[in-house]
N, C-alpha and C. Protein backbone atom coordinates (compact mmCIF):
# COMPACT_ATOMS: atom_id res chain seq x y z
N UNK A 1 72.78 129.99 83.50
CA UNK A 1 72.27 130.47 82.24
C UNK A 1 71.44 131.72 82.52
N UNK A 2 71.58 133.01 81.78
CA UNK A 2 71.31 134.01 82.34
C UNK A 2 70.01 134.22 80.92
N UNK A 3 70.43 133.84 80.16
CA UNK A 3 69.29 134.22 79.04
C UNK A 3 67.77 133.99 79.05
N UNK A 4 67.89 133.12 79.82
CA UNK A 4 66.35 132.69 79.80
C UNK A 4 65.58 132.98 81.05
N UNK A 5 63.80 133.14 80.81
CA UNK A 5 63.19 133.91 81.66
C UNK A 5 62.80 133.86 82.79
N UNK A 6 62.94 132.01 82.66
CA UNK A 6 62.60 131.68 84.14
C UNK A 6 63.45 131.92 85.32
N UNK A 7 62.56 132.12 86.19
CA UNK A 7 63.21 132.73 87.76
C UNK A 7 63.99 131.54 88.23
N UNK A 8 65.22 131.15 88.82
CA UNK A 8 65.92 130.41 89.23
C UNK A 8 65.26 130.62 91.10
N UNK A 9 65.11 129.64 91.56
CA UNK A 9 64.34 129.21 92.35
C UNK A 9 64.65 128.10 93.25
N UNK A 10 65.05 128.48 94.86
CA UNK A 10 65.17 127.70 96.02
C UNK A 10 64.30 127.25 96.73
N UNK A 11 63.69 126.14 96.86
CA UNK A 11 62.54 125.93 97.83
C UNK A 11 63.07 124.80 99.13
N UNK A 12 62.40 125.44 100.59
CA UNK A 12 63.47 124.62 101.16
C UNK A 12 62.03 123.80 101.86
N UNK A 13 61.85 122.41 101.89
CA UNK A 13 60.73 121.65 102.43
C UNK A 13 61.56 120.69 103.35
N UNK A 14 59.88 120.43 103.62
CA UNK A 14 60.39 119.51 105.21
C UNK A 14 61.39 117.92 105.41
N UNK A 15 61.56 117.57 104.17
CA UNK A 15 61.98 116.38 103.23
C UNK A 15 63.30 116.56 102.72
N UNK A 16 63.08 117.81 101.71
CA UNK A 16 64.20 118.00 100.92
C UNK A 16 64.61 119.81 100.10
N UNK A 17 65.45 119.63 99.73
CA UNK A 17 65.68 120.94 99.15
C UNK A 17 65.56 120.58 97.71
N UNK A 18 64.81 121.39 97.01
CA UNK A 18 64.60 121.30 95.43
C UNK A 18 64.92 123.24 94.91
N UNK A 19 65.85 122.49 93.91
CA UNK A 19 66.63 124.17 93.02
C UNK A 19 65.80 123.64 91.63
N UNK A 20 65.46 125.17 90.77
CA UNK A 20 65.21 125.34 90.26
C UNK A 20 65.81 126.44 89.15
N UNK A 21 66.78 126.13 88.05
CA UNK A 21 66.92 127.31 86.94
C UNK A 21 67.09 127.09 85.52
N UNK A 22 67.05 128.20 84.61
CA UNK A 22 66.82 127.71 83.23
C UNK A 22 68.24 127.02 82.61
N UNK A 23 68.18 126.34 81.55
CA UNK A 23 69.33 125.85 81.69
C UNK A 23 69.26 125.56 80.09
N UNK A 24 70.38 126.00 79.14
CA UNK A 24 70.89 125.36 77.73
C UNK A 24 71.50 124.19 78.10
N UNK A 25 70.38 123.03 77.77
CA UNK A 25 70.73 121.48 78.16
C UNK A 25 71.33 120.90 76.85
N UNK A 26 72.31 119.85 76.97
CA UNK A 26 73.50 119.17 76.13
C UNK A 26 73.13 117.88 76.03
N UNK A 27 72.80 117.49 77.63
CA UNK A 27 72.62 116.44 77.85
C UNK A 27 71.38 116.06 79.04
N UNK A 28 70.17 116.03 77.71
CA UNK A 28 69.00 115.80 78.95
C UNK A 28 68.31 114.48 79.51
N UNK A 29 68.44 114.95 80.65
CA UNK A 29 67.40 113.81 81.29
C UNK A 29 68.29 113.36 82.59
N UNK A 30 68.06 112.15 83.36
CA UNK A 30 68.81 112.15 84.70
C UNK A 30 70.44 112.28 85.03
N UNK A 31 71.31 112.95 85.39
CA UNK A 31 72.24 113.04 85.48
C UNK A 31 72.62 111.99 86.32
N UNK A 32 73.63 110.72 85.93
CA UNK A 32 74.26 109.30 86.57
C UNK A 32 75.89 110.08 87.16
N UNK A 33 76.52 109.90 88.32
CA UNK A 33 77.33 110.65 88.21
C UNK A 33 78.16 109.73 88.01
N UNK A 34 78.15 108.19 87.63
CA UNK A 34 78.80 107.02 87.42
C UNK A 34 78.99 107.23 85.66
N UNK A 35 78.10 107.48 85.15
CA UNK A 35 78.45 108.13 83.09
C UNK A 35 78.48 109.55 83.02
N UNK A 36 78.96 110.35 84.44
CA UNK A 36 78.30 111.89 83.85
C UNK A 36 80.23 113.10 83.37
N UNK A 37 79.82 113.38 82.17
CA UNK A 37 80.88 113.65 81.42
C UNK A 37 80.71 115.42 81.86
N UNK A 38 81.12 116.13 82.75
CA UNK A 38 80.65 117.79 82.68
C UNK A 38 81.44 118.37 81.42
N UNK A 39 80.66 119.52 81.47
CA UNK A 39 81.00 120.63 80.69
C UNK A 39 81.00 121.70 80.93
N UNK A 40 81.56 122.36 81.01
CA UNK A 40 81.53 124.45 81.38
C UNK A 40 80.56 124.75 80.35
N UNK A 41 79.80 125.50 81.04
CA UNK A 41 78.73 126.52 80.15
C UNK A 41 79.47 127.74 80.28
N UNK A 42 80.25 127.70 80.61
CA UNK A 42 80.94 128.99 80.23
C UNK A 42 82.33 128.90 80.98
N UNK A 43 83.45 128.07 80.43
CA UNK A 43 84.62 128.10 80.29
C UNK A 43 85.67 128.54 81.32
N UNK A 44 85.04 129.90 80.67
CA UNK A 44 86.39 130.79 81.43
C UNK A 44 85.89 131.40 82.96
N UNK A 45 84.67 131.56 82.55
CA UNK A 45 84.39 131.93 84.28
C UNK A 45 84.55 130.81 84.99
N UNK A 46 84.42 129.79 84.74
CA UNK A 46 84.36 128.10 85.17
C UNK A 46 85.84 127.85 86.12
N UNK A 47 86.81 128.39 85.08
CA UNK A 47 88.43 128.28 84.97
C UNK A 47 88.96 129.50 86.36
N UNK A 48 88.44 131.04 85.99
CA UNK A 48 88.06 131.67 87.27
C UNK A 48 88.02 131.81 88.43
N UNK A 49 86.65 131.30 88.89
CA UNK A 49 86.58 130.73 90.12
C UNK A 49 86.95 129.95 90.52
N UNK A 50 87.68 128.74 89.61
CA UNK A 50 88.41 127.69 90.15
C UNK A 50 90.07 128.20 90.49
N UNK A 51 90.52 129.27 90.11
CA UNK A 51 92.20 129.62 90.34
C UNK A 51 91.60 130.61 91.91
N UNK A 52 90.55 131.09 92.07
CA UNK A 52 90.39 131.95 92.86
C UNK A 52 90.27 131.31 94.16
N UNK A 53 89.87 130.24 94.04
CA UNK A 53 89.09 129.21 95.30
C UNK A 53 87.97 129.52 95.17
N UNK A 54 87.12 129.96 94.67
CA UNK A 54 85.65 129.67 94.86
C UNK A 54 85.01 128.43 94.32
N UNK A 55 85.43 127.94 93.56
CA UNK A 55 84.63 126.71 92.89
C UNK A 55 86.23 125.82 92.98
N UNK A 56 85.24 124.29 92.65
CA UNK A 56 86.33 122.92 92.89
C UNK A 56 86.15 122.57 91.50
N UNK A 57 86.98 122.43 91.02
CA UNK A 57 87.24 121.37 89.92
C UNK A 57 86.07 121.13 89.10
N UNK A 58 85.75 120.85 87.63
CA UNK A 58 84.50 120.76 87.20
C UNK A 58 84.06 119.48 86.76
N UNK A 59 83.23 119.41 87.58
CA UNK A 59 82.12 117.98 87.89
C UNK A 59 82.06 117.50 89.77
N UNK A 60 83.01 118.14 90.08
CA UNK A 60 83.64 117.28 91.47
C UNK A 60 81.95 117.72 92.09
N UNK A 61 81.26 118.82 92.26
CA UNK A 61 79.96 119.29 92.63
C UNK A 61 78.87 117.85 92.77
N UNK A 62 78.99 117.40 91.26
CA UNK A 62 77.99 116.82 91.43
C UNK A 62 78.00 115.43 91.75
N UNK A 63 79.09 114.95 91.87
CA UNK A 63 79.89 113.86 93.21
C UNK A 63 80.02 113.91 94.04
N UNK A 64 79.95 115.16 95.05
CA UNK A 64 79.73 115.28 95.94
C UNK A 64 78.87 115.53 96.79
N UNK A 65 77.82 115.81 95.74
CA UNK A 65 76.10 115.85 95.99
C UNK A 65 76.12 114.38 96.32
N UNK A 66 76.36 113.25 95.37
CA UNK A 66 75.85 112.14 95.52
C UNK A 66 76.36 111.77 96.58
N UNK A 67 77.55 112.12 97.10
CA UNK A 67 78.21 111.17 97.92
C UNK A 67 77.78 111.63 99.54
N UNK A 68 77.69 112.98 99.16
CA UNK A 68 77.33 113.23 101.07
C UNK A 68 75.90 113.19 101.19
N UNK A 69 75.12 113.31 100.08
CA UNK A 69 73.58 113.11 100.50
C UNK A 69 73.35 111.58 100.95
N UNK A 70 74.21 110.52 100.03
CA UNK A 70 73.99 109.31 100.81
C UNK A 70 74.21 109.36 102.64
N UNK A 71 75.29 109.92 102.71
CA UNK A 71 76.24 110.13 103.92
C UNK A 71 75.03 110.83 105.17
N UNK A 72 74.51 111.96 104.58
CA UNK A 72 73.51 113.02 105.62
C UNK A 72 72.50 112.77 105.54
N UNK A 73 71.55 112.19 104.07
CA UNK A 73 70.00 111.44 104.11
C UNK A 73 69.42 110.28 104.30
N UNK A 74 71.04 109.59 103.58
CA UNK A 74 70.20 107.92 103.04
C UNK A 74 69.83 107.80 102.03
N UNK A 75 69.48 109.23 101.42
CA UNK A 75 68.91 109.36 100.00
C UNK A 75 69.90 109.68 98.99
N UNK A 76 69.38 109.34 97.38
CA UNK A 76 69.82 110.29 96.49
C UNK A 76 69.48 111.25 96.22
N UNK A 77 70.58 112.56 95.52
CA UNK A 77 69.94 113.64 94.92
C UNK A 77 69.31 112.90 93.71
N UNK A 78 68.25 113.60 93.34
CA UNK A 78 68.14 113.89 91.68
C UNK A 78 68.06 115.22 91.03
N UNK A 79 68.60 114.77 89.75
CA UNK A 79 69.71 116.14 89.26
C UNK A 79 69.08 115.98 87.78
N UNK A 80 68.58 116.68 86.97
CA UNK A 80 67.57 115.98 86.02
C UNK A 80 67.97 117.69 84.68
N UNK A 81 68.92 117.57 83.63
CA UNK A 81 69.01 118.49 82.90
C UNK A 81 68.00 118.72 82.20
N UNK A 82 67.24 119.44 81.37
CA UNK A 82 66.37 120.09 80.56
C UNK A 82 66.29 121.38 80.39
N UNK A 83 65.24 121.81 79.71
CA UNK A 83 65.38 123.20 79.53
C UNK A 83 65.04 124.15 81.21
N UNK A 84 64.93 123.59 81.81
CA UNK A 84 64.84 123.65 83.15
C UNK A 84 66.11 122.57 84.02
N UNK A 85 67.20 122.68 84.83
CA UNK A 85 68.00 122.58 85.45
C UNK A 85 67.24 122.22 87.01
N UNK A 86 67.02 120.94 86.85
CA UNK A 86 66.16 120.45 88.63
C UNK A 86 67.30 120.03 89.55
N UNK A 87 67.29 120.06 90.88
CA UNK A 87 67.97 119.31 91.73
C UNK A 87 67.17 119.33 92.93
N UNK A 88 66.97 117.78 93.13
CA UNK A 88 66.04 117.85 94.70
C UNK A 88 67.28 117.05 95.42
N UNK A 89 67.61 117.40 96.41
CA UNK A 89 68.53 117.04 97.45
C UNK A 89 67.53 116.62 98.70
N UNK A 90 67.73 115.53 98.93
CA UNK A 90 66.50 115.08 100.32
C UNK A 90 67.31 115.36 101.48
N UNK A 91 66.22 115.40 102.19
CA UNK A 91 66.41 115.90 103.77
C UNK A 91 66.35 115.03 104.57
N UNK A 92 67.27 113.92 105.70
CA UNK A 92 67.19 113.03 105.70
C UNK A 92 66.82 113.43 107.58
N UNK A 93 65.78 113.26 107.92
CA UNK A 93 65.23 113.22 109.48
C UNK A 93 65.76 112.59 110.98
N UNK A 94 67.26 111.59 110.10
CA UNK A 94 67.78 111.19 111.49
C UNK A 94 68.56 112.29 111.22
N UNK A 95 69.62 112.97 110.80
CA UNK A 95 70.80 114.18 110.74
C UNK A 95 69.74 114.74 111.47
N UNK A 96 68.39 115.33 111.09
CA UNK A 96 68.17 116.30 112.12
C UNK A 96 68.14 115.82 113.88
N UNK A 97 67.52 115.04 113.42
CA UNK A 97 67.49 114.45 114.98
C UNK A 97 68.81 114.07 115.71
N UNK A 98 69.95 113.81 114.89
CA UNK A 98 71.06 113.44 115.49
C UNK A 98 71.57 114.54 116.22
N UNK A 99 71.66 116.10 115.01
CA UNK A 99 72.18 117.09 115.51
C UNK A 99 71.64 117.67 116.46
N UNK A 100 70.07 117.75 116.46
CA UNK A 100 69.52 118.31 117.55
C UNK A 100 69.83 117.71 118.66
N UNK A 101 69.68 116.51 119.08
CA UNK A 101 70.09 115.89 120.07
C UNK A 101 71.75 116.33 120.86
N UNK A 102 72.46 116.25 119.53
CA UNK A 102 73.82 116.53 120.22
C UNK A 102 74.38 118.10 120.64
N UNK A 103 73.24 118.67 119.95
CA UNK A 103 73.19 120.27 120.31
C UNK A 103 72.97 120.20 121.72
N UNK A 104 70.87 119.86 122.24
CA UNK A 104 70.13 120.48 122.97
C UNK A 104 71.55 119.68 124.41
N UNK A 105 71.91 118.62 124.23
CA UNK A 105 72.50 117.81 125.47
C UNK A 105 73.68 119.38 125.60
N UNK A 106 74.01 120.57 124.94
CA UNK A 106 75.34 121.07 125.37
C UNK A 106 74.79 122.56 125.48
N UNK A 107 73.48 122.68 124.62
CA UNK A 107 73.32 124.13 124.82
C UNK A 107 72.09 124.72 125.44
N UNK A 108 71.78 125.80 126.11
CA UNK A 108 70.96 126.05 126.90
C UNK A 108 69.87 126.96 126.03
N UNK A 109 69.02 127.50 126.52
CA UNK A 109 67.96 127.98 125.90
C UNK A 109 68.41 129.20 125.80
N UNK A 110 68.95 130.11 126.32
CA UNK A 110 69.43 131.12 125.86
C UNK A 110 70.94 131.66 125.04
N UNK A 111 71.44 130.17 124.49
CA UNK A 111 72.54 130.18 123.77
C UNK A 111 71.70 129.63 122.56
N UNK A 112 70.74 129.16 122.64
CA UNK A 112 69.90 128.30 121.69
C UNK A 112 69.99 129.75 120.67
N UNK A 113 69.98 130.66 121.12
CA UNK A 113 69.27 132.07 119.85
C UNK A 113 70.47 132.32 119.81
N UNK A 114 71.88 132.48 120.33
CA UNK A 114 73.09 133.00 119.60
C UNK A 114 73.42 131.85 118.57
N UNK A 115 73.18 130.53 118.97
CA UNK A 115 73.37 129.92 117.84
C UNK A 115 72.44 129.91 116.38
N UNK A 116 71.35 130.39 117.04
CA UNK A 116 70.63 130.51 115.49
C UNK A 116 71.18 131.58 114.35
N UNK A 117 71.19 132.75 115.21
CA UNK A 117 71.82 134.12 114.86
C UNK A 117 73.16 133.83 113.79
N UNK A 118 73.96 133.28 114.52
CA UNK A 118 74.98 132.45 113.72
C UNK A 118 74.59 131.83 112.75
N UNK A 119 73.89 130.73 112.46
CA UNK A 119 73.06 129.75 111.51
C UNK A 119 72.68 130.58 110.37
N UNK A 120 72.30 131.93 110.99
CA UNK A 120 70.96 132.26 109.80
C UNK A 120 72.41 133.41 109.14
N UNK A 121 73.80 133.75 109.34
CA UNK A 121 74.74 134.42 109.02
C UNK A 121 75.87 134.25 109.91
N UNK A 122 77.12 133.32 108.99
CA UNK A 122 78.03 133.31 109.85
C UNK A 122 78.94 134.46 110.31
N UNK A 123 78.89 135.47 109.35
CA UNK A 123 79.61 136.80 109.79
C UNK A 123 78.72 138.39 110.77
N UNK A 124 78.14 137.66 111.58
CA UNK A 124 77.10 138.06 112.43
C UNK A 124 77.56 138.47 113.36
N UNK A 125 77.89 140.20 114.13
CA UNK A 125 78.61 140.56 115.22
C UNK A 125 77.70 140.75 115.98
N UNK A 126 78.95 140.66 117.32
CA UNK A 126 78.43 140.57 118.59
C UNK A 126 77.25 141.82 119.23
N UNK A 127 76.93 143.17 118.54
CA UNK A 127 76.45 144.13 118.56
C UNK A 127 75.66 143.83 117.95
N UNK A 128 75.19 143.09 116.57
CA UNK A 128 73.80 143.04 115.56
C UNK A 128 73.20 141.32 116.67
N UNK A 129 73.80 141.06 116.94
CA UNK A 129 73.60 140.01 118.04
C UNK A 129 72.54 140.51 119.41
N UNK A 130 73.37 141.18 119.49
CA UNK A 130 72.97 142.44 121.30
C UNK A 130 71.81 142.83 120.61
N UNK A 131 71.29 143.87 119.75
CA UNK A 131 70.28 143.95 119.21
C UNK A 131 68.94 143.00 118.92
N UNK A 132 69.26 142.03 117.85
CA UNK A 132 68.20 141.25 117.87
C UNK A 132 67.98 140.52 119.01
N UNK A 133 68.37 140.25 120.41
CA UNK A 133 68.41 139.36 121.07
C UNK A 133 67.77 140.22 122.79
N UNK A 134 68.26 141.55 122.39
CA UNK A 134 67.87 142.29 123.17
C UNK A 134 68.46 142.17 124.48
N UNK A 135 69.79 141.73 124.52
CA UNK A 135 70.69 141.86 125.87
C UNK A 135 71.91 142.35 125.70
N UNK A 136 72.25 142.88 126.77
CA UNK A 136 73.93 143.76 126.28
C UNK A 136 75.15 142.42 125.32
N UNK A 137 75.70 143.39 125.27
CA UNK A 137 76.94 142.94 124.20
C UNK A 137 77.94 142.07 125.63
N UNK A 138 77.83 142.45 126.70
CA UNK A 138 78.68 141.28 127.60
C UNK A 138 77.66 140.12 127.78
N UNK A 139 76.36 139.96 127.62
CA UNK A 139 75.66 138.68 127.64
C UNK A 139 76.16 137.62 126.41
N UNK A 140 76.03 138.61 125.62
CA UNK A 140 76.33 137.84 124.05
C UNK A 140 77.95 137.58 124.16
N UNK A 141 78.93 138.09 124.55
CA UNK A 141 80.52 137.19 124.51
C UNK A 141 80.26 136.55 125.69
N UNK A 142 79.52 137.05 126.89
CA UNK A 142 79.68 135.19 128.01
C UNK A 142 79.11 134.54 127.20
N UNK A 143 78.13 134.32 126.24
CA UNK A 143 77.62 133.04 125.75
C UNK A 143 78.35 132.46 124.43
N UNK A 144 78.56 133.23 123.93
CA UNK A 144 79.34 133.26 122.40
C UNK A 144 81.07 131.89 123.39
N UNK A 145 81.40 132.66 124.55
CA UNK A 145 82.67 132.24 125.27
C UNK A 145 82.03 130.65 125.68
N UNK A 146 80.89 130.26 126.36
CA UNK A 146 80.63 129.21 126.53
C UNK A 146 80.31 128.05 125.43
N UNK A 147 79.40 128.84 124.42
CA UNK A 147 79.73 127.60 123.30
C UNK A 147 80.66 127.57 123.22
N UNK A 148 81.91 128.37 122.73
CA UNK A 148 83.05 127.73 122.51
C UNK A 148 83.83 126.93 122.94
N UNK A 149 83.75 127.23 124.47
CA UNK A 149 84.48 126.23 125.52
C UNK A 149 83.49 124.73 125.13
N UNK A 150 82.31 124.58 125.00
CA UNK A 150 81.36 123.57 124.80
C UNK A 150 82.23 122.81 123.55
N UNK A 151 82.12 123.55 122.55
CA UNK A 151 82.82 123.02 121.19
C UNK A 151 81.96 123.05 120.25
N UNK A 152 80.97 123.85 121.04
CA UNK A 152 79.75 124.14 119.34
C UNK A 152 80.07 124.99 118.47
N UNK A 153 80.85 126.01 118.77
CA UNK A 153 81.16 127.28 117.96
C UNK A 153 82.71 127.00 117.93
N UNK A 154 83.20 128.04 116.50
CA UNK A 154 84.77 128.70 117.18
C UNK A 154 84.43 129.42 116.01
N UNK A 155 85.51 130.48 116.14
CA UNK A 155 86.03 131.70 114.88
C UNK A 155 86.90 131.08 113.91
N UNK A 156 86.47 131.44 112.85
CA UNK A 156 87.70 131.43 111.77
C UNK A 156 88.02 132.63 111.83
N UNK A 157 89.22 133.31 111.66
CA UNK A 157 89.78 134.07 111.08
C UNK A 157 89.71 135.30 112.50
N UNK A 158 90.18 136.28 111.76
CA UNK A 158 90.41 137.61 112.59
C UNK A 158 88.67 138.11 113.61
N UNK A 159 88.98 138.44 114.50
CA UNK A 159 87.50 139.14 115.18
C UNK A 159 87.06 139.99 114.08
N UNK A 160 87.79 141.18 113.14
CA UNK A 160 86.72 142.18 112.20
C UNK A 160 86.69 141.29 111.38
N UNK A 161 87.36 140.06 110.68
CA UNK A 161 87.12 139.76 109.07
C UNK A 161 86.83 138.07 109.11
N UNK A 162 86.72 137.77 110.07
CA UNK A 162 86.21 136.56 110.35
C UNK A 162 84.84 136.28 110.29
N UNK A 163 84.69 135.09 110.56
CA UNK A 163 83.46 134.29 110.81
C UNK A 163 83.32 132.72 111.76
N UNK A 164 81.87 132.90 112.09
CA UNK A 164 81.58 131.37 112.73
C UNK A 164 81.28 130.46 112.38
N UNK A 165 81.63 129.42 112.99
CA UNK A 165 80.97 128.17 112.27
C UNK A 165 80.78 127.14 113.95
N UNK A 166 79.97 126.56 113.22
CA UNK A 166 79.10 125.65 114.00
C UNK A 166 79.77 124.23 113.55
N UNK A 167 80.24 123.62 114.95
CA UNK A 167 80.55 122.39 114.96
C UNK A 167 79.42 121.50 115.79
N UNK A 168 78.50 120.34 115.23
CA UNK A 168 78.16 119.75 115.70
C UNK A 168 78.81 118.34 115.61
C-alpha cells in the first residue's frame, strides 16, 4: 500500500524479525492461515509477478511463513492486519547454533569473511571481494575454490550473471 504515510519498516532482533507497513485492511486482526481467504490488493500486479516468476501463487506466502518458521524456530509467525500490516517471524536459537556449528567444523577463519561477503550479497565479485578483504583476487578464488570443494558454497548460473549461495 503506497498511499499511506507510514514508513514500511524492517527490524532485525536477536529473537525475531518484525515488518512493519501501512496497509488498507479487509480483514483485521490475527491472520489463521487454517481460515485465511487472500486477496490481491492489487490484482494485476499480483497476476504479474506471478507469470514472471517473481511471486508464488496468492496466499501460498503466508503458508509458508507458518510452515517453515515452525520448521527453523519452533515458533509461530504472527501476522496481525490493521491499518498497520505487522509480521514478527521468530528467530529460533538452535538453527543458529546448528548452522554455526556445521559451518565453523568446515570453514576456517579466513574463509569465515568470504562467506560473509557472500551472506551480506549473493552477486558479490571476486574483485569487490579482493578489496574489502584486502588480499589479491588469487587468495579470494583459492578460498571461494575450497568452500566449494567443502560444499558450503557453489554458483548458480554463469561467472558474469550469476550468483552464490550458501549451502549449510
Amino acid at each position: 500500500e503506497f498511499s499511506g504515510t507510514f514508513p514500511a519498516r524492517i527490524i532485525v532482533e536477536k529473537d525475531r524479525i518484525l515488518a512493519e507497513n501501512w496497509n488498507r485492511s479487509l480483514q483485521p486482526g490475527r491472520i489463521d492461515p487454517d481460515n485465511y481467504e487472500p486477496y490481491p490488493k492489487n490484482p494485476i500486479l499480483a497476476r504479474f509477478f506471478v507469470q514472471i516468476g517473481f511471486a508464488d501463487t496468492l496466499g501460498s506466502g503466508v503458508r509458508n511463513l507458518y510452515k517453515y518458521s515452525k520448521i527453523y524456530s519452533g515458533g509461530e509467525p504472527e501476522l496481525i492486519e490493521g491499518d498497520i500490516f505487522k509480521t514478527v517471524v521468530p528467530l529460533g536459537s538452535s538453527v543458529t547454533a546448528r548452522v554455526t556449528e556445521r559451518v565453523t567444523d568446515r570453514v576456517t577463519e579466513k574463509e569465515s569473511g568470504v562467506l560473509a561477503l557472500i551472506a551480506q550479497n549473493k552477486s558479490v565479485t571476486q574483485d569487490e571481494m579482493s578489496k574489502k578483504l584486502g588480499v589479491s583476487r588469487k587468495t579470494i578464488a583459492a578460498r571461494l575454490k575450497s568452500l566449494k570443494e567443502k560444499g558450503v558454497i557453489r554458483r548458480v548460473g554463469s561467472d558474469i550473471k550469476g550468483h552464490w549461495e550458501i549451502d549449510v
